[in-house]
PDB file of N, CA and C in Angstrom:
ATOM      1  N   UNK A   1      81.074 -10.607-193.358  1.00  0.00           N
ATOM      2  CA  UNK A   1      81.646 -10.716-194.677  1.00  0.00           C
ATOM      3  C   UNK A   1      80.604 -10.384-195.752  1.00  0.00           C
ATOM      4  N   UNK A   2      79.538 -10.751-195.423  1.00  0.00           N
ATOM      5  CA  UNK A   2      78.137 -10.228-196.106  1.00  0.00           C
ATOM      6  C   UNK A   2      77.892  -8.777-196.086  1.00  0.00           C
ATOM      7  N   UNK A   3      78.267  -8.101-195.229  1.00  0.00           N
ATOM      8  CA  UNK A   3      78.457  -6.557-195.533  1.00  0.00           C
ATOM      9  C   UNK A   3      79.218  -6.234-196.598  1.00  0.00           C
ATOM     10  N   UNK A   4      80.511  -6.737-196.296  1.00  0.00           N
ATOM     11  CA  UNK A   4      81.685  -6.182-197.309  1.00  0.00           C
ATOM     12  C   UNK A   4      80.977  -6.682-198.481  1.00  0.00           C
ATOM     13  N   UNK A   5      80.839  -7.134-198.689  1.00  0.00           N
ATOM     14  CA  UNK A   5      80.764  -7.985-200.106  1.00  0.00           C
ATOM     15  C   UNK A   5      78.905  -7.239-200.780  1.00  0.00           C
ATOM     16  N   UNK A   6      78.441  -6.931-200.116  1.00  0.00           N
ATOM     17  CA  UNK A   6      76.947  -6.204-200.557  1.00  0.00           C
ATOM     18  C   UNK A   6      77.281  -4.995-200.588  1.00  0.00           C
ATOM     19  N   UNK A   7      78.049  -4.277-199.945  1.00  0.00           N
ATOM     20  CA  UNK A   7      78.816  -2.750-199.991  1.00  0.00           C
ATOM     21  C   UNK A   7      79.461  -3.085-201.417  1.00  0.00           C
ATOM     22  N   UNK A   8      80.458  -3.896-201.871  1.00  0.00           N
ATOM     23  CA  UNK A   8      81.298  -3.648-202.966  1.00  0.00           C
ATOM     24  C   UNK A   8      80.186  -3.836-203.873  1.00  0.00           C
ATOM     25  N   UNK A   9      79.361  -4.930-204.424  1.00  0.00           N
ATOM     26  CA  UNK A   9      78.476  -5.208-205.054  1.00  0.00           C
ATOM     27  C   UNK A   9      77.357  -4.168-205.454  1.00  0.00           C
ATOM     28  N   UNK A  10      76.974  -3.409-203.802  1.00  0.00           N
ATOM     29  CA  UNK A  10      76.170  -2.281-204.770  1.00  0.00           C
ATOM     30  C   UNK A  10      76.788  -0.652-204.998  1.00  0.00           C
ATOM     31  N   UNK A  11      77.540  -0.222-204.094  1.00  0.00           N
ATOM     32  CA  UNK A  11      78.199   0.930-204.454  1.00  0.00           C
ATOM     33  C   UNK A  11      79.572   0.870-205.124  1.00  0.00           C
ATOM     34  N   UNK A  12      80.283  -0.298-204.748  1.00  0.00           N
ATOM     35  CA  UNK A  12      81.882  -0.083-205.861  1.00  0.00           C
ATOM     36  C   UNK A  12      81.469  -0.579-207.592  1.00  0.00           C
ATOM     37  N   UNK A  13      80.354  -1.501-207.223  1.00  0.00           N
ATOM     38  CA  UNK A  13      80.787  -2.571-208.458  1.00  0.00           C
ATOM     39  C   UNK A  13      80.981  -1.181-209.585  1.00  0.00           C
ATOM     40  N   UNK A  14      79.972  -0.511-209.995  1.00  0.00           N
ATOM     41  CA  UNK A  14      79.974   0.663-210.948  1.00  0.00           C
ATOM     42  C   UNK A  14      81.754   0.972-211.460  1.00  0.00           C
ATOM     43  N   UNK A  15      82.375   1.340-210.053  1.00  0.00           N
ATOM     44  CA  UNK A  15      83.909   1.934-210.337  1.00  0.00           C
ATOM     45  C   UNK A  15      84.538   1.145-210.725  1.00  0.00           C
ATOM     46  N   UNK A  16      84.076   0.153-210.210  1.00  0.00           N
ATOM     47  CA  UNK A  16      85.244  -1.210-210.126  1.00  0.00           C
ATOM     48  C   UNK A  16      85.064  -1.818-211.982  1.00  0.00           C
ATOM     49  N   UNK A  17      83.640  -1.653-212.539  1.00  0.00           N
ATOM     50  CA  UNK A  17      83.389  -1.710-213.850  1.00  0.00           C
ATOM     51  C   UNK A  17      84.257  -1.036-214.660  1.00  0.00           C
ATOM     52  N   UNK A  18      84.304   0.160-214.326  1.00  0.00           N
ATOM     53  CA  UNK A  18      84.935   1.439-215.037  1.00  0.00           C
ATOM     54  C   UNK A  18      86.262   1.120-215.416  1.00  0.00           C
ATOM     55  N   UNK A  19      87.079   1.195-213.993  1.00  0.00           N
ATOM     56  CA  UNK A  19      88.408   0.898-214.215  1.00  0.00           C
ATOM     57  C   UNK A  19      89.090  -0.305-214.688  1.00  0.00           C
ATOM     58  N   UNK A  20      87.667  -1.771-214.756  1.00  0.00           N
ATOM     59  CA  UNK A  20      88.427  -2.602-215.589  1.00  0.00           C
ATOM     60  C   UNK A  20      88.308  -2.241-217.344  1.00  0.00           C
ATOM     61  N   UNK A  21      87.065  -1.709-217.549  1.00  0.00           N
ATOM     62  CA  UNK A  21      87.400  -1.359-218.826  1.00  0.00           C
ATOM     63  C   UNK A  21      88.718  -0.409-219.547  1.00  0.00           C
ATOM     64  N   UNK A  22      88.553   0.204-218.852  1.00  0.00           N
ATOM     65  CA  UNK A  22      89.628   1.593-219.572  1.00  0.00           C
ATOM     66  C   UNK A  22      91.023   0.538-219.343  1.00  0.00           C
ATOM     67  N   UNK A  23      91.039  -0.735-217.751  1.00  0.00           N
ATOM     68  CA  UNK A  23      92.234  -1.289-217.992  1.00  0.00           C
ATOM     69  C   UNK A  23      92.331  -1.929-219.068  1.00  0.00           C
ATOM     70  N   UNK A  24      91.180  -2.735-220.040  1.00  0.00           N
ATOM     71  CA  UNK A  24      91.590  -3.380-220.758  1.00  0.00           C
ATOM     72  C   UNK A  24      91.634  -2.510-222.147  1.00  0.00           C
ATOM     73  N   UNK A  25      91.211  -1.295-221.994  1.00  0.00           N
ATOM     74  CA  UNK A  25      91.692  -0.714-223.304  1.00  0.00           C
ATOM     75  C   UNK A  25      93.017  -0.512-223.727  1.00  0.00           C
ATOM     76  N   UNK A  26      93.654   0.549-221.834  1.00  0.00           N
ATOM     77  CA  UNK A  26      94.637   0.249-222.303  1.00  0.00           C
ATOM     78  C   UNK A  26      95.691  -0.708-222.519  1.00  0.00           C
ATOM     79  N   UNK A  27      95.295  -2.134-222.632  1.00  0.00           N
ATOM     80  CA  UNK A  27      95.842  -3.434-222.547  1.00  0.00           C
ATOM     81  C   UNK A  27      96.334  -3.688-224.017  1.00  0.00           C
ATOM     82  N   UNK A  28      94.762  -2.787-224.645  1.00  0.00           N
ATOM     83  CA  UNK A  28      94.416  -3.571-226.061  1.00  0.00           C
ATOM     84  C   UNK A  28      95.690  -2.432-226.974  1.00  0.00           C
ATOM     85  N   UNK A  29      95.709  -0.856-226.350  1.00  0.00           N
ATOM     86  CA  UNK A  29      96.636  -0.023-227.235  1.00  0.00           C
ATOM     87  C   UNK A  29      98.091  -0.487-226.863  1.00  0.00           C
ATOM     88  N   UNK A  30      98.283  -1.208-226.025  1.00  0.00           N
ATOM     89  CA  UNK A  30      99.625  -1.759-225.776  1.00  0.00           C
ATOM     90  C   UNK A  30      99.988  -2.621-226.650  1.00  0.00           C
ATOM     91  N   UNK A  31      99.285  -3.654-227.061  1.00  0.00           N
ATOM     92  CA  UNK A  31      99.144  -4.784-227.684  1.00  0.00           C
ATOM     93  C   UNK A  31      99.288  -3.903-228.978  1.00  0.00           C
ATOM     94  N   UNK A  32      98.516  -3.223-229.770  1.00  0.00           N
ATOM     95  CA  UNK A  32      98.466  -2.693-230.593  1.00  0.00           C
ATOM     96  C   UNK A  32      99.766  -2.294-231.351  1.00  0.00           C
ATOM     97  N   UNK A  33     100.567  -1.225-230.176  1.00  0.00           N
ATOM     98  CA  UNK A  33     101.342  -0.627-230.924  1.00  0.00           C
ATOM     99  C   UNK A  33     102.661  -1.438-230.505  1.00  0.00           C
ATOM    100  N   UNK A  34     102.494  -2.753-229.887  1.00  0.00           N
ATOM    101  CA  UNK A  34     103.703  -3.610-230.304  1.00  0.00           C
ATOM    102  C   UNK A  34     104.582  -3.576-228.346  1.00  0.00           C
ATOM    103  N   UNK A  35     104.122  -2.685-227.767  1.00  0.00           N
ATOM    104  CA  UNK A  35     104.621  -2.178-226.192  1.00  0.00           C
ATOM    105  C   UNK A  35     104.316  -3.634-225.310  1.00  0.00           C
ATOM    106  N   UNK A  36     105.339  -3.133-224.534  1.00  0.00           N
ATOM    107  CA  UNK A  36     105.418  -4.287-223.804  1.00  0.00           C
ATOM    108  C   UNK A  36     103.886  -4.294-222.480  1.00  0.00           C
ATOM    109  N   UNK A  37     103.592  -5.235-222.184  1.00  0.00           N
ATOM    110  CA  UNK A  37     102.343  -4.964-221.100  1.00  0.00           C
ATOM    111  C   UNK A  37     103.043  -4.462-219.747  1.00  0.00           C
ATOM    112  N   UNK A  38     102.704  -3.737-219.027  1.00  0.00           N
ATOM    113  CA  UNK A  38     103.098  -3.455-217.533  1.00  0.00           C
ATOM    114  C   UNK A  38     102.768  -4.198-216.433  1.00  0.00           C
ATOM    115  N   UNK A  39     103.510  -4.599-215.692  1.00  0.00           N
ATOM    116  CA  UNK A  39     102.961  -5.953-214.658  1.00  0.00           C
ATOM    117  C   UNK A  39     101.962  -4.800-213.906  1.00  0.00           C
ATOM    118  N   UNK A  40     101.742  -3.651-213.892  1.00  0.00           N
ATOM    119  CA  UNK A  40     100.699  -3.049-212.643  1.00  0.00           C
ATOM    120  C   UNK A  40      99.352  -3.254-213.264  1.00  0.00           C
ATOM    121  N   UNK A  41      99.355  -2.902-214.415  1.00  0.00           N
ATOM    122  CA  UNK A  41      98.161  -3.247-215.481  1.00  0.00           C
ATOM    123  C   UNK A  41      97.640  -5.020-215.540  1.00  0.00           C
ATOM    124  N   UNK A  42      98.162  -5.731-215.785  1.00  0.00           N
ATOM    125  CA  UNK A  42      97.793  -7.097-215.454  1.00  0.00           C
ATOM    126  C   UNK A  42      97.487  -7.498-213.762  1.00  0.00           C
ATOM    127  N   UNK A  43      97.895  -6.904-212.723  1.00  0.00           N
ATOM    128  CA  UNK A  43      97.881  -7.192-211.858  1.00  0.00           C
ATOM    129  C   UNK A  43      96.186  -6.036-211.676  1.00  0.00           C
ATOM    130  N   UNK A  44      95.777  -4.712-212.158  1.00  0.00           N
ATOM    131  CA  UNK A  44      94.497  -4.352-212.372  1.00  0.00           C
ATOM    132  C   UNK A  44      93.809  -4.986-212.545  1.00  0.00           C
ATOM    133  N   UNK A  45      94.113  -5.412-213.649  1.00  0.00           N
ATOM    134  CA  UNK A  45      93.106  -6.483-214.464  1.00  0.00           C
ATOM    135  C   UNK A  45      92.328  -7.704-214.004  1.00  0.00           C
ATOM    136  N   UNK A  46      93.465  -8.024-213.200  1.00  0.00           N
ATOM    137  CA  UNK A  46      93.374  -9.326-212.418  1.00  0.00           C
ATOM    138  C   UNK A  46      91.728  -9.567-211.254  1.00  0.00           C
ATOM    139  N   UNK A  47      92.308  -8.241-210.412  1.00  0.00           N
ATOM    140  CA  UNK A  47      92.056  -7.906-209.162  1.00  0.00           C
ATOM    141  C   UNK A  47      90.648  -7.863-209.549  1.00  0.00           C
ATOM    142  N   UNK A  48      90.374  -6.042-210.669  1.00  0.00           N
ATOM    143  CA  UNK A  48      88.676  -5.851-210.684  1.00  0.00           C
ATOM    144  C   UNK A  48      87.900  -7.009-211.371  1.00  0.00           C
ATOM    145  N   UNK A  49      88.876  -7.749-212.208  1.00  0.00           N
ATOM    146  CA  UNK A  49      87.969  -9.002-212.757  1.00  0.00           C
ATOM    147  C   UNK A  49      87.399  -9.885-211.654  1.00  0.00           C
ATOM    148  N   UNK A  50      88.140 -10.752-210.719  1.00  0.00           N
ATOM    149  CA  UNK A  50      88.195 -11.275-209.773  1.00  0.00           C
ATOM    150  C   UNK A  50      86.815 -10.530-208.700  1.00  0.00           C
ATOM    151  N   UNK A  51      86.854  -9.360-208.593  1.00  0.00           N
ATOM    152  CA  UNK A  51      85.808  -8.912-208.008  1.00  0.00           C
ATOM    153  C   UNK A  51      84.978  -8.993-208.374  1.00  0.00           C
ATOM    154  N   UNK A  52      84.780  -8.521-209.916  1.00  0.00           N
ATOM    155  CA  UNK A  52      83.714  -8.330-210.395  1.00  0.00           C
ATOM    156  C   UNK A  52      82.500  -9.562-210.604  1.00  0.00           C
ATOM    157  N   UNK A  53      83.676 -10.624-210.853  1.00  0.00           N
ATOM    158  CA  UNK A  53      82.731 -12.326-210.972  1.00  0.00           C
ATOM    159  C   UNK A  53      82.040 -12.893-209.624  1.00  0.00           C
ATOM    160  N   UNK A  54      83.270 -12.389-208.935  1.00  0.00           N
ATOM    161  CA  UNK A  54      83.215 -12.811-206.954  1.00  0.00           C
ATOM    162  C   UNK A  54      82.086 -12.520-206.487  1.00  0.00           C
ATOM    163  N   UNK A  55      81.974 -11.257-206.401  1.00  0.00           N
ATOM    164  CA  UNK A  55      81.011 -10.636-205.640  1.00  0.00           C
ATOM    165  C   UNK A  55      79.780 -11.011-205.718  1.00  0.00           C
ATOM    166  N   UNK A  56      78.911 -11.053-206.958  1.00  0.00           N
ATOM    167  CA  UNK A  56      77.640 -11.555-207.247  1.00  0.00           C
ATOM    168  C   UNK A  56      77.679 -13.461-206.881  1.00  0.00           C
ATOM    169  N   UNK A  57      78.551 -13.570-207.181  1.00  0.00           N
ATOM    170  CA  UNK A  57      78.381 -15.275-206.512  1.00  0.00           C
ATOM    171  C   UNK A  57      78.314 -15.351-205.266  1.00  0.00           C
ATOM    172  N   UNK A  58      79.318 -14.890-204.459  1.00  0.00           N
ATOM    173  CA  UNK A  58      79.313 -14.557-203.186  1.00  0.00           C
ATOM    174  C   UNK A  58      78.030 -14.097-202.580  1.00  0.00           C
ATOM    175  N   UNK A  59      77.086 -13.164-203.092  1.00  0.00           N
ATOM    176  CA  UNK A  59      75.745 -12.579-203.102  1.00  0.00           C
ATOM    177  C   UNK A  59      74.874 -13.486-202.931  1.00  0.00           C
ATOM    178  N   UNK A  60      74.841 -14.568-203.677  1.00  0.00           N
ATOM    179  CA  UNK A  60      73.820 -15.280-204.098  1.00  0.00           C
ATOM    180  C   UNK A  60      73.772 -16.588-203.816  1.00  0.00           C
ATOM    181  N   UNK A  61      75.329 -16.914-203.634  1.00  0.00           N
ATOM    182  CA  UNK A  61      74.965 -18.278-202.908  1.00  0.00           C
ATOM    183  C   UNK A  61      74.815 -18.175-200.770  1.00  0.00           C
ATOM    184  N   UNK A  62      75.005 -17.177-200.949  1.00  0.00           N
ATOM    185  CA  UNK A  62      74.585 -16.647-199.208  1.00  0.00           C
ATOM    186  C   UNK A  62      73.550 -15.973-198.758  1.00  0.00           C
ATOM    187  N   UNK A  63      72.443 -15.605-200.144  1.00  0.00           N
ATOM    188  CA  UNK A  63      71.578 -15.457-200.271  1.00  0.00           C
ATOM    189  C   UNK A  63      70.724 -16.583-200.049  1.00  0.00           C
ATOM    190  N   UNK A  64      71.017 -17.723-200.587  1.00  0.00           N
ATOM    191  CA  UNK A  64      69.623 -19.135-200.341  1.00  0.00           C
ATOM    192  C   UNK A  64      70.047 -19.876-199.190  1.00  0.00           C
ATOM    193  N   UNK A  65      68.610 -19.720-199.138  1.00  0.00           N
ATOM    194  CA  UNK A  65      68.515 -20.327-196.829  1.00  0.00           C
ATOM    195  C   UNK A  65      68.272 -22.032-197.868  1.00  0.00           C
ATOM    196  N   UNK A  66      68.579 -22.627-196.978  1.00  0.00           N
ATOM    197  CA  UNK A  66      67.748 -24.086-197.297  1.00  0.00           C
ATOM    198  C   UNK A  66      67.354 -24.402-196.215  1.00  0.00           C
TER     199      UNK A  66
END
């Protein structure tokens, strides 16, 4: 599980950055012009956030031996 999770952490995290931003932009022009939000877009949002916090915790608390 320490693979997966050091694989996403050092080669996805970058994409996985990317595509939550542009998701929340377009979150913010939705909001903007009054449009309703799309459940696929919140369910984006969800996911790369969730990774994005995960992963480095996951990293680091399996990182310290005691």
């Amino acid at each position: 599980m320490t693979t997966i999770f050091s694989f996403i952490g050092i080669y996805l995290m970058p994409f996985i950055c990317i595509v939550f931003i542009i998701s929340i932009i377009d979150l913010i022009k939705l909001l903007i012009n009054g449009l309703e939000v799309k459940k696929e877009l919140t369910i984006i949002i969800v996911i790369t956030f969730t990774l994005m916090v995960y992963t480095p915790i996951y990293l680091i608390v399996n990182s310290v031996t005691i």
